[in-house]
PDB file of N, CA and C in Angstrom:
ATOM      1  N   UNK A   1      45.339   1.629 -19.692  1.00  0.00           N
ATOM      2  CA  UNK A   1      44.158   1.644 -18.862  1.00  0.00           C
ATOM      3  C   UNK A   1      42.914   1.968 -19.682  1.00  0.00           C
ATOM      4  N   UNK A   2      43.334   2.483 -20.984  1.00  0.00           N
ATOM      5  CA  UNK A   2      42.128   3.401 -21.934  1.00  0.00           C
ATOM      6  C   UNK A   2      41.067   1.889 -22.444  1.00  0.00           C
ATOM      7  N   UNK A   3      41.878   1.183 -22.813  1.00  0.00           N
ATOM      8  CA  UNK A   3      41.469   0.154 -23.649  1.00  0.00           C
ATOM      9  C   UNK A   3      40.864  -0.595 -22.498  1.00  0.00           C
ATOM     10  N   UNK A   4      41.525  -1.292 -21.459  1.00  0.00           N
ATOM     11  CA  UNK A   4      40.710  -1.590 -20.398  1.00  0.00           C
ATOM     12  C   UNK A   4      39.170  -1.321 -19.710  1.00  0.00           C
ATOM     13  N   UNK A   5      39.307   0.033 -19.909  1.00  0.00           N
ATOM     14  CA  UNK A   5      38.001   0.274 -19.324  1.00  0.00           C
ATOM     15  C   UNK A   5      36.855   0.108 -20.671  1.00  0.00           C
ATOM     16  N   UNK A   6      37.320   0.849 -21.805  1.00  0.00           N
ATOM     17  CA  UNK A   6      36.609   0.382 -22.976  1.00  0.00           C
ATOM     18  C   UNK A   6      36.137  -0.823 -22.910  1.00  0.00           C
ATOM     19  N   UNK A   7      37.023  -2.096 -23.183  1.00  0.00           N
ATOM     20  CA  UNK A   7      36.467  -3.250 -23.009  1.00  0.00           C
ATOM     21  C   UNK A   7      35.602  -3.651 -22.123  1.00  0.00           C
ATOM     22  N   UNK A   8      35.886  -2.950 -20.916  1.00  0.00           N
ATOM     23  CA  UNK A   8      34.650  -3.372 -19.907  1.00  0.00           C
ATOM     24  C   UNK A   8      33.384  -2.634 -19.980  1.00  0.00           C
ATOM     25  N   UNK A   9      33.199  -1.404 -20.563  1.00  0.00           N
ATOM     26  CA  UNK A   9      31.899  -0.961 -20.890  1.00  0.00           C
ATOM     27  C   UNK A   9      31.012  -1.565 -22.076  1.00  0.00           C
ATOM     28  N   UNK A  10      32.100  -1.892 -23.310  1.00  0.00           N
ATOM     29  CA  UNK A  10      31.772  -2.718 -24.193  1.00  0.00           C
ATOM     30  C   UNK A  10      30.804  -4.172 -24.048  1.00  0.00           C
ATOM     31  N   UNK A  11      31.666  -4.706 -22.746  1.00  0.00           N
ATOM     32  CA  UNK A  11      31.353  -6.015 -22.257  1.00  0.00           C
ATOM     33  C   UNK A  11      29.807  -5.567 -21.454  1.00  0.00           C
ATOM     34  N   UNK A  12      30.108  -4.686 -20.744  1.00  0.00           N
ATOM     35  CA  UNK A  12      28.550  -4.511 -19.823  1.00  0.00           C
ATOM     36  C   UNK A  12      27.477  -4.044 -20.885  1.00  0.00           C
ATOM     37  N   UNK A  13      27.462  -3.275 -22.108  1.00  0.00           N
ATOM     38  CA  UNK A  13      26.708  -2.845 -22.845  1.00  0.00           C
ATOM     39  C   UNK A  13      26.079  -4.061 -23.542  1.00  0.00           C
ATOM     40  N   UNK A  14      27.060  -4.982 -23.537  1.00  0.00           N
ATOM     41  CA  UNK A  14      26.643  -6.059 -24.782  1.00  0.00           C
ATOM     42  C   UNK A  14      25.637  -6.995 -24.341  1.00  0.00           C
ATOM     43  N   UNK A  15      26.306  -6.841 -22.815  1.00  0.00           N
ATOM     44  CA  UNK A  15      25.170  -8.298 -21.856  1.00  0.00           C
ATOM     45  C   UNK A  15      23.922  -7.128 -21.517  1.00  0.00           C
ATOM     46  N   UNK A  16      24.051  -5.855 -21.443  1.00  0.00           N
ATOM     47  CA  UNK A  16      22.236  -5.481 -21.179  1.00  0.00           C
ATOM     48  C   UNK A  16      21.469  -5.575 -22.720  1.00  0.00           C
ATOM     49  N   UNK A  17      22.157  -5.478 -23.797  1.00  0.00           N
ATOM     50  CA  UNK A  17      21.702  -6.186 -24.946  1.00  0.00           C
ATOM     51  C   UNK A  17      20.966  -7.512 -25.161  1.00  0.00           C
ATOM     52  N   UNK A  18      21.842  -7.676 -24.494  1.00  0.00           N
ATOM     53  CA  UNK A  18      21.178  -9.610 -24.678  1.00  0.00           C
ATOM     54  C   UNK A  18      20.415  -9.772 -23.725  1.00  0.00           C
ATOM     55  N   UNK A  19      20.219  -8.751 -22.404  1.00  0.00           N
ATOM     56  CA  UNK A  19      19.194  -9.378 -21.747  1.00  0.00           C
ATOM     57  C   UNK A  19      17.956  -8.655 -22.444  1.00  0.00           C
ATOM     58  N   UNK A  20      18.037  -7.250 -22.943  1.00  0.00           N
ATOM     59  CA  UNK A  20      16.876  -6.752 -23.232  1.00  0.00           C
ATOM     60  C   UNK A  20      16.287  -7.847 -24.757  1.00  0.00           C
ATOM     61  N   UNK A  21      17.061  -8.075 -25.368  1.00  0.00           N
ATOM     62  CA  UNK A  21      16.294  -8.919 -26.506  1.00  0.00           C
ATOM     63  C   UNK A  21      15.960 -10.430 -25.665  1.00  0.00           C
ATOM     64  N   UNK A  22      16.828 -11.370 -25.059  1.00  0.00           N
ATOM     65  CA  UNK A  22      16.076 -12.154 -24.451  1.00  0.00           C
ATOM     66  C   UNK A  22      14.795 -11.977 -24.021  1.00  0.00           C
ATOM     67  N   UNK A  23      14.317 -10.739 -22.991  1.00  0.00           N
ATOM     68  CA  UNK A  23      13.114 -10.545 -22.414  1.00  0.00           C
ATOM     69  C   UNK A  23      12.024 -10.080 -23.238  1.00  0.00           C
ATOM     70  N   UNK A  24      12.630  -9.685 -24.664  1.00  0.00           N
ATOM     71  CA  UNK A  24      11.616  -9.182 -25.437  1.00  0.00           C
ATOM     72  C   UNK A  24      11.215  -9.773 -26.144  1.00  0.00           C
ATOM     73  N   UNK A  25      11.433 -11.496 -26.432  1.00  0.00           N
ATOM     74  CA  UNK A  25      11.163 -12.581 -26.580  1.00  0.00           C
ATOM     75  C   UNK A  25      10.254 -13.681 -25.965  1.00  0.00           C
ATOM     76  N   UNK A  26      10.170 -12.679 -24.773  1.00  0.00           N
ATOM     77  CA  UNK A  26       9.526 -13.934 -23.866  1.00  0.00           C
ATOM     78  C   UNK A  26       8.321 -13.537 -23.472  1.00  0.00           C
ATOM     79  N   UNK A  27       7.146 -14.204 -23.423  1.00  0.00           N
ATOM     80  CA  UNK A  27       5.853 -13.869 -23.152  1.00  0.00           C
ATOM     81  C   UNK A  27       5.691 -13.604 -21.643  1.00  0.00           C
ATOM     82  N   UNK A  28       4.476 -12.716 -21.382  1.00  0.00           N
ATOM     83  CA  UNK A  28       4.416 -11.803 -20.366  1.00  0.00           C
ATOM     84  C   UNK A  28       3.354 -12.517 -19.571  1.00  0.00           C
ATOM     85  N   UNK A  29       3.376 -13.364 -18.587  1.00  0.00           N
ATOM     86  CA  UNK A  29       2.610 -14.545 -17.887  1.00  0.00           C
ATOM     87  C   UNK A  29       2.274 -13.556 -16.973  1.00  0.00           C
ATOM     88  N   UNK A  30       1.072 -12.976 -16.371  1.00  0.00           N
ATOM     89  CA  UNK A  30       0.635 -12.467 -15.681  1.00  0.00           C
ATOM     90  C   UNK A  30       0.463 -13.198 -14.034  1.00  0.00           C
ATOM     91  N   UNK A  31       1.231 -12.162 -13.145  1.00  0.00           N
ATOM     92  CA  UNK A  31       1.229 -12.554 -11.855  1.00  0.00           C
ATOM     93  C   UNK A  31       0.020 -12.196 -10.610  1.00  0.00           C
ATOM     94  N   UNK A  32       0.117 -12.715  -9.128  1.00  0.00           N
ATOM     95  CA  UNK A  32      -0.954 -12.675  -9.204  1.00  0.00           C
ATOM     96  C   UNK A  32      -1.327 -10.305  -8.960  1.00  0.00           C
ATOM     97  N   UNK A  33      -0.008  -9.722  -9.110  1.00  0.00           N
ATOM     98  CA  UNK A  33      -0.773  -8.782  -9.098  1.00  0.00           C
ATOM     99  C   UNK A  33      -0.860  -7.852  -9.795  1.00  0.00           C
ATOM    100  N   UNK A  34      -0.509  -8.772 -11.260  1.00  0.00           N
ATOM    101  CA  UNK A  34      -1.543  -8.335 -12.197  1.00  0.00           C
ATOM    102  C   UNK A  34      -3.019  -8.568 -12.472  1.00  0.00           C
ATOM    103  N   UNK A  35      -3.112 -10.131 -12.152  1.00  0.00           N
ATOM    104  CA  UNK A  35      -4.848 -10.470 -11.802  1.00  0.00           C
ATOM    105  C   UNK A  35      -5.279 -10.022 -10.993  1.00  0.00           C
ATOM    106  N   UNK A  36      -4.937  -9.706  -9.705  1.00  0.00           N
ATOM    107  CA  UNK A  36      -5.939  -9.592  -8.377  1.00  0.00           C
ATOM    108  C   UNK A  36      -5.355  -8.277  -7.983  1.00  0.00           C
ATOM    109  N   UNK A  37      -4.520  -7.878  -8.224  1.00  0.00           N
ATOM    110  CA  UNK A  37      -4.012  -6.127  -7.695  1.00  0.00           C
ATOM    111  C   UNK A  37      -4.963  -5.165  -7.534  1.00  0.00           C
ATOM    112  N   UNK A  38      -6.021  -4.999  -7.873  1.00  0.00           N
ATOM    113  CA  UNK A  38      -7.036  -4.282  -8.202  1.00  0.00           C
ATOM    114  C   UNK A  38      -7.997  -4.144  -7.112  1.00  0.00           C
ATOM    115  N   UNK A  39      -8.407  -5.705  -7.731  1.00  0.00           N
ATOM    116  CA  UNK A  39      -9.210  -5.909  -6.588  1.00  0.00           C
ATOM    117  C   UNK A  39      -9.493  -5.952  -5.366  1.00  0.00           C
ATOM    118  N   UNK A  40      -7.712  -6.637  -4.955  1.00  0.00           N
ATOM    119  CA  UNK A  40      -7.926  -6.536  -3.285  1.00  0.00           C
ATOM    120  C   UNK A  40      -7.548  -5.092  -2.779  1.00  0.00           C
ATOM    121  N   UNK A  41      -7.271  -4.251  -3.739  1.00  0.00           N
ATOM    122  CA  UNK A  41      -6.998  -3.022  -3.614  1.00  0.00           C
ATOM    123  C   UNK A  41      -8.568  -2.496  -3.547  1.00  0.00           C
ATOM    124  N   UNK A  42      -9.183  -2.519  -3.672  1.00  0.00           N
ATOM    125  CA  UNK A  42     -10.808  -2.033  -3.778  1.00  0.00           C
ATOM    126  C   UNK A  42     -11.223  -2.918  -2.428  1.00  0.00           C
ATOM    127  N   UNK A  43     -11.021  -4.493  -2.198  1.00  0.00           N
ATOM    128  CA  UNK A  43     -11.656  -5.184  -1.330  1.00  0.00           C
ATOM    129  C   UNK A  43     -10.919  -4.221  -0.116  1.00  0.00           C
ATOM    130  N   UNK A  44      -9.696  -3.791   0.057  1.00  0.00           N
ATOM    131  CA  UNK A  44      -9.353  -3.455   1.512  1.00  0.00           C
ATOM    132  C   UNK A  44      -9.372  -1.899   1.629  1.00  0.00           C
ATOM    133  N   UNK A  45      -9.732  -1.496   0.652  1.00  0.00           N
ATOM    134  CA  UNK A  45     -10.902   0.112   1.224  1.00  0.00           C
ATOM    135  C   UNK A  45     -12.129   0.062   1.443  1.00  0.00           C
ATOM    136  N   UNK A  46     -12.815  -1.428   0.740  1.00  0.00           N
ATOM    137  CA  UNK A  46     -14.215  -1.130   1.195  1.00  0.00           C
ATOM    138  C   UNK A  46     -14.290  -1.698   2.925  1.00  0.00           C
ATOM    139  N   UNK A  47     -13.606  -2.756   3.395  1.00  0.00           N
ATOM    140  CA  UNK A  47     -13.207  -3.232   4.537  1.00  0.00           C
ATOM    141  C   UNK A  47     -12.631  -1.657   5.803  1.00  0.00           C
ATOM    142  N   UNK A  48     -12.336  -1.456   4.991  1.00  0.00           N
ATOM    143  CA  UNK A  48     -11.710   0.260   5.541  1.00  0.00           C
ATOM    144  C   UNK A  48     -12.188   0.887   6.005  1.00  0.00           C
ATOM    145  N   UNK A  49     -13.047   1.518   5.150  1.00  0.00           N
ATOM    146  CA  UNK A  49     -14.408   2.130   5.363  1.00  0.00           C
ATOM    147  C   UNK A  49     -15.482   1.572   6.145  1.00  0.00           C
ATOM    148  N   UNK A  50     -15.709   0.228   5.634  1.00  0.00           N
ATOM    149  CA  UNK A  50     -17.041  -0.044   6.513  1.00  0.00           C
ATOM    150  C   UNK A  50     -16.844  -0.200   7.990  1.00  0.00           C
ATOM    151  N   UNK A  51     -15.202  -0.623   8.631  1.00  0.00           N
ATOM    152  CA  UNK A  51     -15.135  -0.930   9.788  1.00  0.00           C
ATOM    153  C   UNK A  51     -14.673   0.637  10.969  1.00  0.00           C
ATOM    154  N   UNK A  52     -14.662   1.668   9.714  1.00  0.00           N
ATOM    155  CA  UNK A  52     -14.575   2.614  10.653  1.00  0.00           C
ATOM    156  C   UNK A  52     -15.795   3.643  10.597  1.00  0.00           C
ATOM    157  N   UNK A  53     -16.822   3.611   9.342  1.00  0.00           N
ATOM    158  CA  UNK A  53     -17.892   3.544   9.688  1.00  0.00           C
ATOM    159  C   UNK A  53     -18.495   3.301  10.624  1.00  0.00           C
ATOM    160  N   UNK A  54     -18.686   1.807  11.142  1.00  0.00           N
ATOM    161  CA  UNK A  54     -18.979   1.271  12.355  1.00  0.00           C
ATOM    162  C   UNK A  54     -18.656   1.721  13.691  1.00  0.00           C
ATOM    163  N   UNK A  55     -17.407   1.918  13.385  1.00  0.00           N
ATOM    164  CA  UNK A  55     -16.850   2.889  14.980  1.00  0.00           C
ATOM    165  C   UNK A  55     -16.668   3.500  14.884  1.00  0.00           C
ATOM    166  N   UNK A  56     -16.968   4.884  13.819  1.00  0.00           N
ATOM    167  CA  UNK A  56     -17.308   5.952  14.197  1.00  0.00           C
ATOM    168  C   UNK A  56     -18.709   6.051  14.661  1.00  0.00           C
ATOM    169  N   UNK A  57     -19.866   5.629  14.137  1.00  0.00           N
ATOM    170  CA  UNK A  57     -21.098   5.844  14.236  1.00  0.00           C
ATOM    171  C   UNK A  57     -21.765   4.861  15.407  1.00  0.00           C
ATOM    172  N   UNK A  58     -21.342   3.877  15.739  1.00  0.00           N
ATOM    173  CA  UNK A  58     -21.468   3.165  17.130  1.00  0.00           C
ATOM    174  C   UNK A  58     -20.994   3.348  18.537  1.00  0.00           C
ATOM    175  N   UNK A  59     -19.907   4.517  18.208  1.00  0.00           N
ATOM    176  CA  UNK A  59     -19.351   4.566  19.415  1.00  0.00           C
ATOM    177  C   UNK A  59     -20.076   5.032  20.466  1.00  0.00           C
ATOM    178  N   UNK A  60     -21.214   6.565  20.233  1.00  0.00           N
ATOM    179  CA  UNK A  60     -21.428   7.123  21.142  1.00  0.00           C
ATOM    180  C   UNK A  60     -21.001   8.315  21.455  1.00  0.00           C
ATOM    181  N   UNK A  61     -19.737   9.247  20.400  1.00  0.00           N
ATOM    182  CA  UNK A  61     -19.331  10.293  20.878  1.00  0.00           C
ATOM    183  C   UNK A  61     -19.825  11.294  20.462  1.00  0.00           C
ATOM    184  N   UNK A  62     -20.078  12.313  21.014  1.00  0.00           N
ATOM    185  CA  UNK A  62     -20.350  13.545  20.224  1.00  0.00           C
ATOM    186  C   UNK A  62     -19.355  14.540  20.522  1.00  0.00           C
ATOM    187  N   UNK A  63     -19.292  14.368  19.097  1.00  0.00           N
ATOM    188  CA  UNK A  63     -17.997  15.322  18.473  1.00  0.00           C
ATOM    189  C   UNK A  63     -17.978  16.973  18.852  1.00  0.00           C
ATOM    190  N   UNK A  64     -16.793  17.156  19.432  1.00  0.00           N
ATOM    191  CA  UNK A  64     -16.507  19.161  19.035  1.00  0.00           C
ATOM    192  C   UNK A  64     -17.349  19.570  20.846  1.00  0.00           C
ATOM    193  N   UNK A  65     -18.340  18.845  21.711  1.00  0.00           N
ATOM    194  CA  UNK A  65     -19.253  19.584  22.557  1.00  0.00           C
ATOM    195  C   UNK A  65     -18.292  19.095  23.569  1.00  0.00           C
ATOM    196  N   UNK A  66     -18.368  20.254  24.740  1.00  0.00           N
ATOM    197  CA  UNK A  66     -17.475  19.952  25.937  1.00  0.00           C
ATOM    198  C   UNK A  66     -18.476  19.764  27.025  1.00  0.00           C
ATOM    199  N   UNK A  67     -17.932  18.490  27.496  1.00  0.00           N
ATOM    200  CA  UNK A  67     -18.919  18.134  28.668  1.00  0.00           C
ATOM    201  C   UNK A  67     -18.698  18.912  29.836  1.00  0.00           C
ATOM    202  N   UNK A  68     -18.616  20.313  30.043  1.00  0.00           N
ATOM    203  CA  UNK A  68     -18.568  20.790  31.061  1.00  0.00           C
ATOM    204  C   UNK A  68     -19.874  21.140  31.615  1.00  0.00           C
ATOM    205  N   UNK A  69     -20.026  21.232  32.591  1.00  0.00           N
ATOM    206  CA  UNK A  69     -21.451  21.254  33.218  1.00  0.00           C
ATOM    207  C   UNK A  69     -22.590  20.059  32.809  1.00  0.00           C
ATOM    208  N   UNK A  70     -22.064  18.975  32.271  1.00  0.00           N
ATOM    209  CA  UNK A  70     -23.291  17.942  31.791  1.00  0.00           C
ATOM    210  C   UNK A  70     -22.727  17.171  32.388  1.00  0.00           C
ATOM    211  N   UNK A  71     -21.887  16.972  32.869  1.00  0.00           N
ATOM    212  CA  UNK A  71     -21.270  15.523  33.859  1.00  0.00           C
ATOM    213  C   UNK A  71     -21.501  16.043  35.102  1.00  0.00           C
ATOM    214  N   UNK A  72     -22.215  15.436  36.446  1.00  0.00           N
ATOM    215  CA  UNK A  72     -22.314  15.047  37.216  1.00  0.00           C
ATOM    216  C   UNK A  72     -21.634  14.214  38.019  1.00  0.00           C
ATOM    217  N   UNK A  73     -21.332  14.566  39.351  1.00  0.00           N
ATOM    218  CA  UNK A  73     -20.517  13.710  39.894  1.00  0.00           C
ATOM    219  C   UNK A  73     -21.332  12.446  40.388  1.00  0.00           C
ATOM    220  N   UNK A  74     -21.037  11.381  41.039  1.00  0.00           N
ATOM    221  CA  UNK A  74     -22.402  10.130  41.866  1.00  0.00           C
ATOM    222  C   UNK A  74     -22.233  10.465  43.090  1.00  0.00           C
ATOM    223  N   UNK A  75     -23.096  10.066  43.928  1.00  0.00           N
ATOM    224  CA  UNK A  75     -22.866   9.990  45.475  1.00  0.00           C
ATOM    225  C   UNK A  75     -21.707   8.869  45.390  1.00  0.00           C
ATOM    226  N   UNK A  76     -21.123   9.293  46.787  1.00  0.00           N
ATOM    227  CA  UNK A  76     -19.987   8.451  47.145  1.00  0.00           C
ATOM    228  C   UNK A  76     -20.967   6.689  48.010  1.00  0.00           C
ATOM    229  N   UNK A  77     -20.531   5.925  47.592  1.00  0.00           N
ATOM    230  CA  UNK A  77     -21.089   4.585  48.132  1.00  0.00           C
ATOM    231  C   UNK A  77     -20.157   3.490  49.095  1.00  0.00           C
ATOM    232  N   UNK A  78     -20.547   3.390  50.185  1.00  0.00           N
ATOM    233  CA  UNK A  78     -19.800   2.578  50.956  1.00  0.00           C
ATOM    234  C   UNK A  78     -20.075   1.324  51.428  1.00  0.00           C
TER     235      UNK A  78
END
């Protein structure tokens, strides 16, 4: 069984060999997120920001104050 398993570690050692020199042979073609990773990483925080900007500051709320006693009820209408 000794030699068995030997051979098979032998065998698995030899093929991550050959893949690591294959790949270290081969030129490194940039994908797209190596080109654009960045960027749309920057484009979708500034999108982020500006659209909650917007609704925070458009909404109308004021923050932290309790409308107790500033709300009014309406007359009832029939």
């Amino acid at each position: 069984m000794f030699p068995v398993a030997r051979a098979a570690l032998n065998l698995a050692a030899r093929g991550i060999q050959h893949t690591a020199v294959r790949q270290a042979h081969r030129k490194h073609e940039p994908n797209f997120h190596d080109k654009y990773g960045n960027l749309v990483l920057l484009g979708g925080a500034a999108v982020f920001v500006s659209v909650w900007g917007y609704v925070l500051t458009q909404l109308g709320m004021e923050w932290g104050l309790s409308p107790v006693g500033r709300i009014t009820p309406r007359e009832w209408r029939e």
